[in-house]
N, C-alpha and C. Protein backbone atom coordinates (compact mmCIF):
# COMPACT_ATOMS: atom_id res chain seq x y z
N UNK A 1 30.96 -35.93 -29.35
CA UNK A 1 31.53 -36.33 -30.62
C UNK A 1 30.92 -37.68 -31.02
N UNK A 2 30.88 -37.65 -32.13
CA UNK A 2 29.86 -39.22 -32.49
C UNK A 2 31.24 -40.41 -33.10
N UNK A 3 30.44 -41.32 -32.97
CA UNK A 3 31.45 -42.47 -33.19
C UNK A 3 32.01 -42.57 -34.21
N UNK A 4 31.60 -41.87 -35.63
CA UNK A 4 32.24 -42.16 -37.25
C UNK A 4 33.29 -41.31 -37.17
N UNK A 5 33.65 -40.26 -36.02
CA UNK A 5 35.15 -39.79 -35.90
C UNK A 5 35.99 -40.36 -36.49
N UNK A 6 37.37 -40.22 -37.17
CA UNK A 6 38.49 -40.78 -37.14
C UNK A 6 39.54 -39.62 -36.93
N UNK A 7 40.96 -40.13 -36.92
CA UNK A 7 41.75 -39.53 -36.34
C UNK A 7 42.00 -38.11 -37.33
N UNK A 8 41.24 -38.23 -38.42
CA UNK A 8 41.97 -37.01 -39.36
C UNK A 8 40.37 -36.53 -39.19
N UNK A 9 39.71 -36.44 -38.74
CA UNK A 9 38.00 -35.92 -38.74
C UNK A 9 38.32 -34.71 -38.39
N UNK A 10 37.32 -33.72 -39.54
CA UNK A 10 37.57 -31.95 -38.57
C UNK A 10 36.48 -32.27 -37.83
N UNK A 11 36.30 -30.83 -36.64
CA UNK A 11 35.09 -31.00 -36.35
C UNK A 11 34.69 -29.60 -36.66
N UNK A 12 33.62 -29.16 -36.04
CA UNK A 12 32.88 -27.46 -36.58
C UNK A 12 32.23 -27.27 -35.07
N UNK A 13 32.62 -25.64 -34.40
CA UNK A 13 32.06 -25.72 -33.58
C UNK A 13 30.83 -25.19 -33.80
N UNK A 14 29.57 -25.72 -32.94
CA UNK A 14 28.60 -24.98 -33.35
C UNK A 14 28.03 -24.07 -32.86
N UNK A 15 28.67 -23.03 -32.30
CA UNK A 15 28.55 -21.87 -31.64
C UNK A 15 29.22 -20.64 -32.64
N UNK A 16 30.46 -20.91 -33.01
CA UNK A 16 31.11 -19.83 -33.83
C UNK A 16 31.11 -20.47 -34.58
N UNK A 17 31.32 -21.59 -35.43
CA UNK A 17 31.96 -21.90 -36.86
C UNK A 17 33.37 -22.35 -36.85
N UNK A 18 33.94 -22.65 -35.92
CA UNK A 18 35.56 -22.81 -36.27
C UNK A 18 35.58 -24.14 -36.16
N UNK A 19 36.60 -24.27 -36.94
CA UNK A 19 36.44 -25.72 -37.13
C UNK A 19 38.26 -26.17 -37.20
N UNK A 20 38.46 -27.50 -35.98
CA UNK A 20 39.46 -27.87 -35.48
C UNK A 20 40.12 -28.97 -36.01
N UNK A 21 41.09 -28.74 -37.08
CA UNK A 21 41.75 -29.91 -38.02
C UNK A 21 42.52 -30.56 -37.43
N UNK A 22 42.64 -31.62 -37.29
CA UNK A 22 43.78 -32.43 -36.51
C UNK A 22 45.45 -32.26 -37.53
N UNK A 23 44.79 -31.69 -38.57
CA UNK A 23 46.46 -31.81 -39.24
C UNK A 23 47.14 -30.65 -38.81
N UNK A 24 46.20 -29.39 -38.28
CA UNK A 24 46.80 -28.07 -38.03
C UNK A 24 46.83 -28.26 -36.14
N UNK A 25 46.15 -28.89 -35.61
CA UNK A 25 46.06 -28.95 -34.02
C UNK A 25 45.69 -26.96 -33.38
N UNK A 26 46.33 -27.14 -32.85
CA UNK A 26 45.71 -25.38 -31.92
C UNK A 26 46.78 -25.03 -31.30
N UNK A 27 47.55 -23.93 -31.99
CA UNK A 27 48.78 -23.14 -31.31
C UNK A 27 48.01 -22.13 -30.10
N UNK A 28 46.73 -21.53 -30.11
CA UNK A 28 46.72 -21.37 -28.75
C UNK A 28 46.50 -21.79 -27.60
N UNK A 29 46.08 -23.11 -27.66
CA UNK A 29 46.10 -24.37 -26.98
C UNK A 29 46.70 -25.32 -26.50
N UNK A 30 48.18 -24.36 -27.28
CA UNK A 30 49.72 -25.51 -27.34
C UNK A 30 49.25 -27.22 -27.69
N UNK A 31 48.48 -27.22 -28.82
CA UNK A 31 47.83 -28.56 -29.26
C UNK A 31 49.12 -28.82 -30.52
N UNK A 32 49.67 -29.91 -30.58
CA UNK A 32 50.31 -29.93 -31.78
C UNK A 32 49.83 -30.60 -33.02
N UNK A 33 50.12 -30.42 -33.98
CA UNK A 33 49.69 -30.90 -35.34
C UNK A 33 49.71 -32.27 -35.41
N UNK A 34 48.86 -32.70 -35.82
CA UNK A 34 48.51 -34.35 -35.61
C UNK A 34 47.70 -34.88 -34.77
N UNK A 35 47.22 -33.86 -33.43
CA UNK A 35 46.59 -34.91 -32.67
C UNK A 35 45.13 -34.53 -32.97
N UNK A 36 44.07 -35.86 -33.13
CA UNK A 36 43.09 -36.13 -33.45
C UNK A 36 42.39 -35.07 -31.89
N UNK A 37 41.14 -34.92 -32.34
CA UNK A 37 39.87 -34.50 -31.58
C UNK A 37 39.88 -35.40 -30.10
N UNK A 38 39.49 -36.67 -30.33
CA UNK A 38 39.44 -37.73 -29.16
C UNK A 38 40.56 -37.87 -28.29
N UNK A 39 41.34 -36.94 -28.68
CA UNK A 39 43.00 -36.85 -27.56
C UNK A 39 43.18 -35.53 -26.94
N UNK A 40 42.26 -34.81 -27.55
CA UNK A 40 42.47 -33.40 -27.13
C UNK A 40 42.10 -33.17 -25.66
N UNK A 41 42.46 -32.26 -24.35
CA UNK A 41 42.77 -32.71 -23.30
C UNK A 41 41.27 -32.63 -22.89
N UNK A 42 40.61 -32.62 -21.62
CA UNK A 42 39.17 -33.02 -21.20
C UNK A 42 38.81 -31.36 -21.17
N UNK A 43 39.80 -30.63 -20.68
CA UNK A 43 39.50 -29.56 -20.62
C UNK A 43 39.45 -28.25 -21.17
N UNK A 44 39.74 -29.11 -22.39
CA UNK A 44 40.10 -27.83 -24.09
C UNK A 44 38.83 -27.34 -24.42
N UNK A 45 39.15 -25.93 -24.69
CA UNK A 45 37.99 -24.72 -24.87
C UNK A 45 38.08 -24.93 -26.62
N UNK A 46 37.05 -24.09 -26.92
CA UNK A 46 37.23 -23.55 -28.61
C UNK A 46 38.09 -22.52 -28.16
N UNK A 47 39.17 -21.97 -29.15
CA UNK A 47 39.81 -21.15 -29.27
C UNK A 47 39.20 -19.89 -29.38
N UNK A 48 38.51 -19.97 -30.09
CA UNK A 48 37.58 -18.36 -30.53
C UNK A 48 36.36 -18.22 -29.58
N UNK A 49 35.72 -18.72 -29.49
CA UNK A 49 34.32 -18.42 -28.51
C UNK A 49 34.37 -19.33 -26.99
N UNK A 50 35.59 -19.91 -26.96
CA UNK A 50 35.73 -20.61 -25.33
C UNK A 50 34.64 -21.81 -25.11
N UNK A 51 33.55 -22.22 -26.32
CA UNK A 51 33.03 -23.33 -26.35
C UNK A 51 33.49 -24.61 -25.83
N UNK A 52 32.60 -25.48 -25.27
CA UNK A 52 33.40 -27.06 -24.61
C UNK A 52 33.33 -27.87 -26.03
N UNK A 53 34.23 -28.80 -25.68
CA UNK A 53 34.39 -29.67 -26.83
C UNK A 53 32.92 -30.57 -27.15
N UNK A 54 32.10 -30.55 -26.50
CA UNK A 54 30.90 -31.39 -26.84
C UNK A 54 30.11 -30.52 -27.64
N UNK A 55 30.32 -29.32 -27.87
CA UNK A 55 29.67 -28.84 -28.60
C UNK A 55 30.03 -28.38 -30.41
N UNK A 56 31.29 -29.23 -29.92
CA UNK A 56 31.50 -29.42 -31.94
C UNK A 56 30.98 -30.67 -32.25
N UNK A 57 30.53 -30.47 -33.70
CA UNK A 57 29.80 -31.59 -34.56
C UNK A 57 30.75 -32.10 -35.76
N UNK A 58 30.66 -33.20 -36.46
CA UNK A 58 31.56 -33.95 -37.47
C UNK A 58 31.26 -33.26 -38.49
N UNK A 59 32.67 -32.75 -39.40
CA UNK A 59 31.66 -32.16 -40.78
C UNK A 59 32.16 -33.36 -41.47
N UNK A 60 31.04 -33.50 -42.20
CA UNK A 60 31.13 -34.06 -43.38
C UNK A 60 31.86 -34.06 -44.83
């Protein structure tokens, strides 16, 4: 994740396309709504394609 993150930043994974809003968080992840990207636990998958978190990028 690059440093211009902030706490409301989506990101996009770049394997499938899904892209992880901090305002919606990840009900299959039991992630709740609000928590930013940089809190999400070390070991959180993408939901859809099981991608690691280093492999989402900032959208713009």
């Amino acid at each position: 994740m690059r440093e211009e993150a902030t706490a409301a930043t989506r990101l996009e994974c770049r394997i499938c396309w899904h892209v992880y809003d901090p305002a919606e968080g990840d009900e299959l992840g039991q992630v709740p709504p609000g928590t930013p990207f940089s809190d999400l636990p070390a070991d959180w998958r993408c939901p859809q394609c099981d991608a690691a978190k280093e492999l989402f990028l900032v959208l713009d």
